[in-house]
N, C-alpha and C. Protein backbone atom coordinates (compact mmCIF):
# COMPACT_ATOMS: atom_id res chain seq x y z
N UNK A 1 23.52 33.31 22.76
CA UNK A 1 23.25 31.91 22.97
C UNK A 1 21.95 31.72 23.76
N UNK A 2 21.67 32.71 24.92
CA UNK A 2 20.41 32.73 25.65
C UNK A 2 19.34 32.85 24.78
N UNK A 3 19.69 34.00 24.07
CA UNK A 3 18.69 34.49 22.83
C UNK A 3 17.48 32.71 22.16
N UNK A 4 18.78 32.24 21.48
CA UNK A 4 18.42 30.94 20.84
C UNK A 4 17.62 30.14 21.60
N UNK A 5 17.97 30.04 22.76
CA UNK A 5 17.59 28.85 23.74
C UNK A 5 16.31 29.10 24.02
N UNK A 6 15.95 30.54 24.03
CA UNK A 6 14.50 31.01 24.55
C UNK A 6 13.90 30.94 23.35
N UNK A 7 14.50 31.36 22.46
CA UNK A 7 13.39 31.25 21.33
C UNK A 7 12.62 29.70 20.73
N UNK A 8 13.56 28.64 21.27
CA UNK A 8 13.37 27.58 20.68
C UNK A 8 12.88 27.10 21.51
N UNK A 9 12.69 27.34 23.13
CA UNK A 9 11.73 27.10 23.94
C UNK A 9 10.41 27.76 23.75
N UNK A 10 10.20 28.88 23.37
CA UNK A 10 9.13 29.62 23.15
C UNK A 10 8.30 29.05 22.02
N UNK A 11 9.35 28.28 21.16
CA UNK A 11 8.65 27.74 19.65
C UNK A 11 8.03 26.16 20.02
N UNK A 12 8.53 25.40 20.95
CA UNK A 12 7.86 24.43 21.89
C UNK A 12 6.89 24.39 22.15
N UNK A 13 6.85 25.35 23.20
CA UNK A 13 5.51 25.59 23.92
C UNK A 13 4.34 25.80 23.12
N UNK A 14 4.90 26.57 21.82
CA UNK A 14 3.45 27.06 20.97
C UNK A 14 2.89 25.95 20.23
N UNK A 15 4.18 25.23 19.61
CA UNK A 15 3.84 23.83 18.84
C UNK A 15 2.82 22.88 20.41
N UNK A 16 3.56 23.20 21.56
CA UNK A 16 2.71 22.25 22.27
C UNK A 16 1.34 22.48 22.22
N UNK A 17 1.22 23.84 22.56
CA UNK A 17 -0.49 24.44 23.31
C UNK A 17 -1.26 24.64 20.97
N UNK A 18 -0.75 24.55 20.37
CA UNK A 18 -1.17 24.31 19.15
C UNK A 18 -1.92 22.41 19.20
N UNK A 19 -1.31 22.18 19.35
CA UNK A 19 -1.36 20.38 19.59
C UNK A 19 -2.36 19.87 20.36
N UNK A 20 -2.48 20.63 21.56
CA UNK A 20 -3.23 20.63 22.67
C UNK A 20 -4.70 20.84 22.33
N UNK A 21 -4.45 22.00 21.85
CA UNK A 21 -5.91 23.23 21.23
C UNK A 21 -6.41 21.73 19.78
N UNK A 22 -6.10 21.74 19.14
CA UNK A 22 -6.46 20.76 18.28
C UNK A 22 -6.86 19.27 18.68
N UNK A 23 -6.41 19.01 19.21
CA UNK A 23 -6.94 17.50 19.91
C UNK A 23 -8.29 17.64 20.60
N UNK A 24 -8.41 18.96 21.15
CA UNK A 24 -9.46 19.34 21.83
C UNK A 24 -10.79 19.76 20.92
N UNK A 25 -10.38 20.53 20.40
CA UNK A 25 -11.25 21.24 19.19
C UNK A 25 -11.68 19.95 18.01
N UNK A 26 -10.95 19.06 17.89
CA UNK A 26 -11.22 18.04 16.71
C UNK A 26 -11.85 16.89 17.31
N UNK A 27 -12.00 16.83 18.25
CA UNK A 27 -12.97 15.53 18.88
C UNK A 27 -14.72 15.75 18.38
N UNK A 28 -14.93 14.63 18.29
CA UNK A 28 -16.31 14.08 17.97
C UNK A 28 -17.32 14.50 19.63
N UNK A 29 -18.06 15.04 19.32
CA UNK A 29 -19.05 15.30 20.81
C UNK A 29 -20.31 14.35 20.77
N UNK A 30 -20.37 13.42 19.47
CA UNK A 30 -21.66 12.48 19.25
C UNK A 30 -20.54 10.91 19.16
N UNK A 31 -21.43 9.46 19.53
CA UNK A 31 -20.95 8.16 19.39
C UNK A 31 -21.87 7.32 18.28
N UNK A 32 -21.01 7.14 17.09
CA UNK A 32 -22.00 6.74 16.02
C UNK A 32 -21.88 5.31 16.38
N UNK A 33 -22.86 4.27 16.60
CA UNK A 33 -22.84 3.01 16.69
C UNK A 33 -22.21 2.19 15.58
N UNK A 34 -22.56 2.68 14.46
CA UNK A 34 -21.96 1.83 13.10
C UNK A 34 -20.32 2.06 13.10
N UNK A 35 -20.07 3.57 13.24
CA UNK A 35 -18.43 3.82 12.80
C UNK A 35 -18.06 3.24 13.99
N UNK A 36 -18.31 3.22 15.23
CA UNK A 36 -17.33 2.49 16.24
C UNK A 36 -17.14 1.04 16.03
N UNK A 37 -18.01 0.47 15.46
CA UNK A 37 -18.14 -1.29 15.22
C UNK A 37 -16.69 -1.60 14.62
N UNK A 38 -16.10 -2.76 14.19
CA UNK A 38 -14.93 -2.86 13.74
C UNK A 38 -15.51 -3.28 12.45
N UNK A 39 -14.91 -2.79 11.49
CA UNK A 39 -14.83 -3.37 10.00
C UNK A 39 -14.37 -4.31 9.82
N UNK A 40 -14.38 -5.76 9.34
CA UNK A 40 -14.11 -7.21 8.56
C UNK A 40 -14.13 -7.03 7.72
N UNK A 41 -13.48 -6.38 6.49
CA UNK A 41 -14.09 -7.45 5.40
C UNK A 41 -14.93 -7.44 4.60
N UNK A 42 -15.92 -6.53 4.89
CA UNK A 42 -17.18 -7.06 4.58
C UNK A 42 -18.29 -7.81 5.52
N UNK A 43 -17.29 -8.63 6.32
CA UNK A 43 -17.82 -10.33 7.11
C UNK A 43 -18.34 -9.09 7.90
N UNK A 44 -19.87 -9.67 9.17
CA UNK A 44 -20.24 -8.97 10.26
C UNK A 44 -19.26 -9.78 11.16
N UNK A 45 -18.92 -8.34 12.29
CA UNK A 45 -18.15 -9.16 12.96
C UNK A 45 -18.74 -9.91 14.56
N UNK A 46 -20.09 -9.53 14.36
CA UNK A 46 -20.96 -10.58 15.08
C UNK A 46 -21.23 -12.01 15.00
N UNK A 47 -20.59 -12.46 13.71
CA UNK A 47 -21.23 -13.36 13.17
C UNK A 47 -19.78 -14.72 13.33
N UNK A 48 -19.91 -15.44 13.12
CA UNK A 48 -18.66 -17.10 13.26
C UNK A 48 -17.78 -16.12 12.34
N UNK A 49 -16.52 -16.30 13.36
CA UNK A 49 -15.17 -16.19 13.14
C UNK A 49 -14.90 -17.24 12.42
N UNK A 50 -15.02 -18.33 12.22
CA UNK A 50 -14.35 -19.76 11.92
C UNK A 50 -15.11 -20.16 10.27
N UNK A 51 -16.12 -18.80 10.01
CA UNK A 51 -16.49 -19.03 8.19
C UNK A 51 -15.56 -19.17 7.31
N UNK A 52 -16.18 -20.12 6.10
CA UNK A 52 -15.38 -20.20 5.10
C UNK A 52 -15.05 -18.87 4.43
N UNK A 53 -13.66 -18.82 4.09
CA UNK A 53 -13.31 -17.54 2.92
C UNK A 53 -13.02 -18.44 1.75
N UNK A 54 -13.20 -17.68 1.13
CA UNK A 54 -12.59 -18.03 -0.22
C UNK A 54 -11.39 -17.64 -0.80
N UNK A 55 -10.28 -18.61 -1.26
CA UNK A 55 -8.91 -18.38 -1.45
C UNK A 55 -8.75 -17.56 -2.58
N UNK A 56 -9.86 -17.42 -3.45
CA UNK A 56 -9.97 -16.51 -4.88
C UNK A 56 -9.28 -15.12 -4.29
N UNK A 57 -10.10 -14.67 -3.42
CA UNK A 57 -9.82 -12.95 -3.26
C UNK A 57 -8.34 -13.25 -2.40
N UNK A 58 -7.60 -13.87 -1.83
CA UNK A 58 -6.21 -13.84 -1.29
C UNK A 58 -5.50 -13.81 -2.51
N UNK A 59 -5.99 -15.05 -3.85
CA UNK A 59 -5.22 -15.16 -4.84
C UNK A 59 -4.84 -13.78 -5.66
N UNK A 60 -6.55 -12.93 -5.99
CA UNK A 60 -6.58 -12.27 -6.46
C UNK A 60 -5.24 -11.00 -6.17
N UNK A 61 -5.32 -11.08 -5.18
CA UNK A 61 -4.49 -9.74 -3.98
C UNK A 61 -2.98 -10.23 -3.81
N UNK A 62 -2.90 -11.05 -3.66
CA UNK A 62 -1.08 -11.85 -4.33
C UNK A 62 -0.54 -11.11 -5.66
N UNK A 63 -1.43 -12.15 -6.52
CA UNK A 63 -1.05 -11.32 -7.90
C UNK A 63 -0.97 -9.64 -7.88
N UNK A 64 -1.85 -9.35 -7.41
CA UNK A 64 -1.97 -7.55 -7.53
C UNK A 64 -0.98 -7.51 -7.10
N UNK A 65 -0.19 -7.85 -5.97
CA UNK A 65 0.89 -7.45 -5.10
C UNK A 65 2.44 -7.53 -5.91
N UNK A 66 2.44 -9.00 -6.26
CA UNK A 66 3.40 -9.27 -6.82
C UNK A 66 3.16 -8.44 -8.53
N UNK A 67 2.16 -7.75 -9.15
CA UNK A 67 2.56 -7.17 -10.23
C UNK A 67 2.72 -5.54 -10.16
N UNK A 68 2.40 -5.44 -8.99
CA UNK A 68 2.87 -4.14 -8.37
C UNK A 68 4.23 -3.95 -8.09
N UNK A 69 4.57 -4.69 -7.52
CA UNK A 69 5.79 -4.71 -6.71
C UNK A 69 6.72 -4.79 -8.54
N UNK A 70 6.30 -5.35 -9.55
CA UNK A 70 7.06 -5.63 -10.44
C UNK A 70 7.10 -4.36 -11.84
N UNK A 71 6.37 -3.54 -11.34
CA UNK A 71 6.03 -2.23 -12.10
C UNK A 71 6.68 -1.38 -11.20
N UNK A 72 7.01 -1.36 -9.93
CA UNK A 72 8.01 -0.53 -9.29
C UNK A 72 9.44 -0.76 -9.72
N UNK A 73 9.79 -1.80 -10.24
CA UNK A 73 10.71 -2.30 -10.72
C UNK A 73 11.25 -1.84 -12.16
N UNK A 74 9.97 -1.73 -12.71
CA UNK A 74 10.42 -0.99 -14.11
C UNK A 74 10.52 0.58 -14.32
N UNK A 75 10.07 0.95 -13.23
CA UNK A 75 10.84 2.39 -13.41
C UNK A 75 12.05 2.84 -13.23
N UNK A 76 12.78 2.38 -12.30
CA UNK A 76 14.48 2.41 -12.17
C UNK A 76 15.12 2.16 -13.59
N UNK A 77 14.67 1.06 -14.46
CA UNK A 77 15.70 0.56 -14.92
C UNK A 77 14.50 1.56 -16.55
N UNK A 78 13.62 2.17 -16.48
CA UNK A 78 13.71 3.55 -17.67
C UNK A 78 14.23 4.45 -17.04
N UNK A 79 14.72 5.12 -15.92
CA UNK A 79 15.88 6.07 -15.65
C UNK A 79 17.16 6.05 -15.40
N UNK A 80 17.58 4.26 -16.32
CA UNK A 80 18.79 4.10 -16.63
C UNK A 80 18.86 4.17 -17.91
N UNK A 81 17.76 4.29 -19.31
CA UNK A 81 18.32 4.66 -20.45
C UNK A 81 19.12 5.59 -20.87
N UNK A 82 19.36 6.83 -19.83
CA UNK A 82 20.23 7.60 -20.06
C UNK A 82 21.65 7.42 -20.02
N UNK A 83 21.89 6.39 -19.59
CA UNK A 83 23.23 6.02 -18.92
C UNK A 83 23.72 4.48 -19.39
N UNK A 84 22.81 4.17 -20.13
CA UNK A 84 23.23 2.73 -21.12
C UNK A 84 23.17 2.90 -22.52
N UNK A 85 23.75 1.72 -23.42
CA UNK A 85 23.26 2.00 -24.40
C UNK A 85 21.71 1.28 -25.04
N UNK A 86 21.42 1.60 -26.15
CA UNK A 86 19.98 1.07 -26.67
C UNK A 86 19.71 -0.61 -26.40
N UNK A 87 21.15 -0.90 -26.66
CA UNK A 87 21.12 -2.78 -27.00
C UNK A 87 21.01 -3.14 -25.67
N UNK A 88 22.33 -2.73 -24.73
CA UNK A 88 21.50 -3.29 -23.35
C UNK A 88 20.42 -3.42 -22.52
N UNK A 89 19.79 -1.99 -23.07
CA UNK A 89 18.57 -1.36 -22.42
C UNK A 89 17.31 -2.13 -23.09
N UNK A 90 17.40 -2.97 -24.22
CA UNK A 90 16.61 -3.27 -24.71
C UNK A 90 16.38 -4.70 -24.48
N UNK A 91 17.59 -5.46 -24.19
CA UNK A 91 18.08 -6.78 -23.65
C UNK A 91 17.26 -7.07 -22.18
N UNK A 92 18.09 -5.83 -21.28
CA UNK A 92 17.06 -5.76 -19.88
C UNK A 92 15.52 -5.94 -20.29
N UNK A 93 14.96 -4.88 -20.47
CA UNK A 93 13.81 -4.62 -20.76
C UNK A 93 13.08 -6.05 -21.25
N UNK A 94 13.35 -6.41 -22.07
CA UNK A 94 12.96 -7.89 -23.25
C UNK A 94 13.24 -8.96 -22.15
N UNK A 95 14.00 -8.80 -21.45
CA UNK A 95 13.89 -10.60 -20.33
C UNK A 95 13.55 -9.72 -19.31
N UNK A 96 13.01 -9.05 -18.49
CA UNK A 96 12.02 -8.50 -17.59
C UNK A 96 10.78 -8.74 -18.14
N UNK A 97 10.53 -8.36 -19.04
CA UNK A 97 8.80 -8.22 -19.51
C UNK A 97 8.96 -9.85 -19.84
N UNK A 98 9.56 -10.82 -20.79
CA UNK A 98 9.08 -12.21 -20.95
C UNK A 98 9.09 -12.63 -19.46
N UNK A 99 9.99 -12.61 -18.60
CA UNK A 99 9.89 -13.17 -16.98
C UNK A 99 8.42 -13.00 -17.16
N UNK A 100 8.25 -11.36 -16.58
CA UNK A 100 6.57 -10.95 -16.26
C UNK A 100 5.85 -11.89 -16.83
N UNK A 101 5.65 -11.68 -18.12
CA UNK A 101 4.58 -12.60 -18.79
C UNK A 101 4.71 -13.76 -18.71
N UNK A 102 5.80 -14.75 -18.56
CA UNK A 102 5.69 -16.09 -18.04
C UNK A 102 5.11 -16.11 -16.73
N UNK A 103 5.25 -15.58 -15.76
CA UNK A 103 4.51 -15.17 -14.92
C UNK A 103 3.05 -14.86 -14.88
N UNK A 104 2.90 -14.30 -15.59
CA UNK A 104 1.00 -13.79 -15.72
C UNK A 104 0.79 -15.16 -16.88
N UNK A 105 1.21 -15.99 -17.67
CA UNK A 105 1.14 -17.28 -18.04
C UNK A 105 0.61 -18.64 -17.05
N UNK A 106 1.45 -18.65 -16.64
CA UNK A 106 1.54 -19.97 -15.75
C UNK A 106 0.46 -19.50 -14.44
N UNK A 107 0.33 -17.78 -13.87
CA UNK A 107 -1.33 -17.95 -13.19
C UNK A 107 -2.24 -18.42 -14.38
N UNK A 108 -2.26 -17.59 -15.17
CA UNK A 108 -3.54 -18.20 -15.95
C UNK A 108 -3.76 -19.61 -16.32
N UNK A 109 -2.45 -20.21 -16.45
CA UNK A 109 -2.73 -21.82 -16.65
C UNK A 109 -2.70 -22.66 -15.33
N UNK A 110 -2.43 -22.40 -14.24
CA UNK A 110 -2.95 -22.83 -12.90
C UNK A 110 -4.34 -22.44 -12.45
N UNK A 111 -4.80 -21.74 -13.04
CA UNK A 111 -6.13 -21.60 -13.01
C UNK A 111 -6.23 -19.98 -12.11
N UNK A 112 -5.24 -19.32 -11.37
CA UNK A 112 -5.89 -18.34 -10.45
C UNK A 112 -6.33 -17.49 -10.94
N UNK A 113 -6.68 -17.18 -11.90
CA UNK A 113 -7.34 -16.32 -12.97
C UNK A 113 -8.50 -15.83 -13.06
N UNK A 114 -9.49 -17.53 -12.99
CA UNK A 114 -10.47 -17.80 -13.17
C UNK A 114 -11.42 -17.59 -12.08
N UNK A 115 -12.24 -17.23 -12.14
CA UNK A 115 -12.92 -17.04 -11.18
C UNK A 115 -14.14 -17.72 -10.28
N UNK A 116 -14.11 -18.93 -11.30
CA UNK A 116 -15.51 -19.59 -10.75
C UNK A 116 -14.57 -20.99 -11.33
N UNK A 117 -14.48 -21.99 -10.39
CA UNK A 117 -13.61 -23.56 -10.62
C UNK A 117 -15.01 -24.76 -10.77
């Protein structure tokens, strides 16, 4: 039981002074002015906080999100064809994808699509 206890203390210490040695060894010895600045965006972040954005690129990044999130969705239900039959699997499938596409419909006819109003 001593045996264990030392060894798993001994395996500690090395993970520690490993950890140690690397934090040390991986530091930067130069200060780059550009990489320390904070990234915006794009935006400088010297410049008015209170500028206009444009709702296009939020819109754009919604949609991406929400058709992402909806392609994670369709993989579960192809590693249930094994375990259904064709008609159900095809039923699912057929009102998932029309949802989707009513979906990618009605952006395009609200306009978020478009890129210039």
């Amino acid at each position: 039981m001593k045996m264990i206890f030392y060894m798993s203390l001994m395996i500690f210490i090395i993970c520690n002074i490993l950890i140690f040695l690397s934090s040390i060894l991986s530091k930067k010895s130069f200060i780059d002015r550009e990489k320390s600045s904070p990234f915006e965006c794009g935006f400088s972040p010297k410049s008015s906080a209170r500028m206009p954005f444009s709702l296009h690129f939020f819109l754009i990044a919604m949609i991406f999100l929400i058709f992402d999130v909806e392609i994670t969705l369709l993989i579960p239900i192809i590693m249930t064809l094994k375990i259904s039959n064709i008609m159900n699997f095809s039923l699912i499938i057929s009102f998932f994808l029309i949802i989707l596409l009513f979906g990618l419909y009605y952006e395009w006819w609200m306009g978020a699509l478009t890129w210039t109003k």
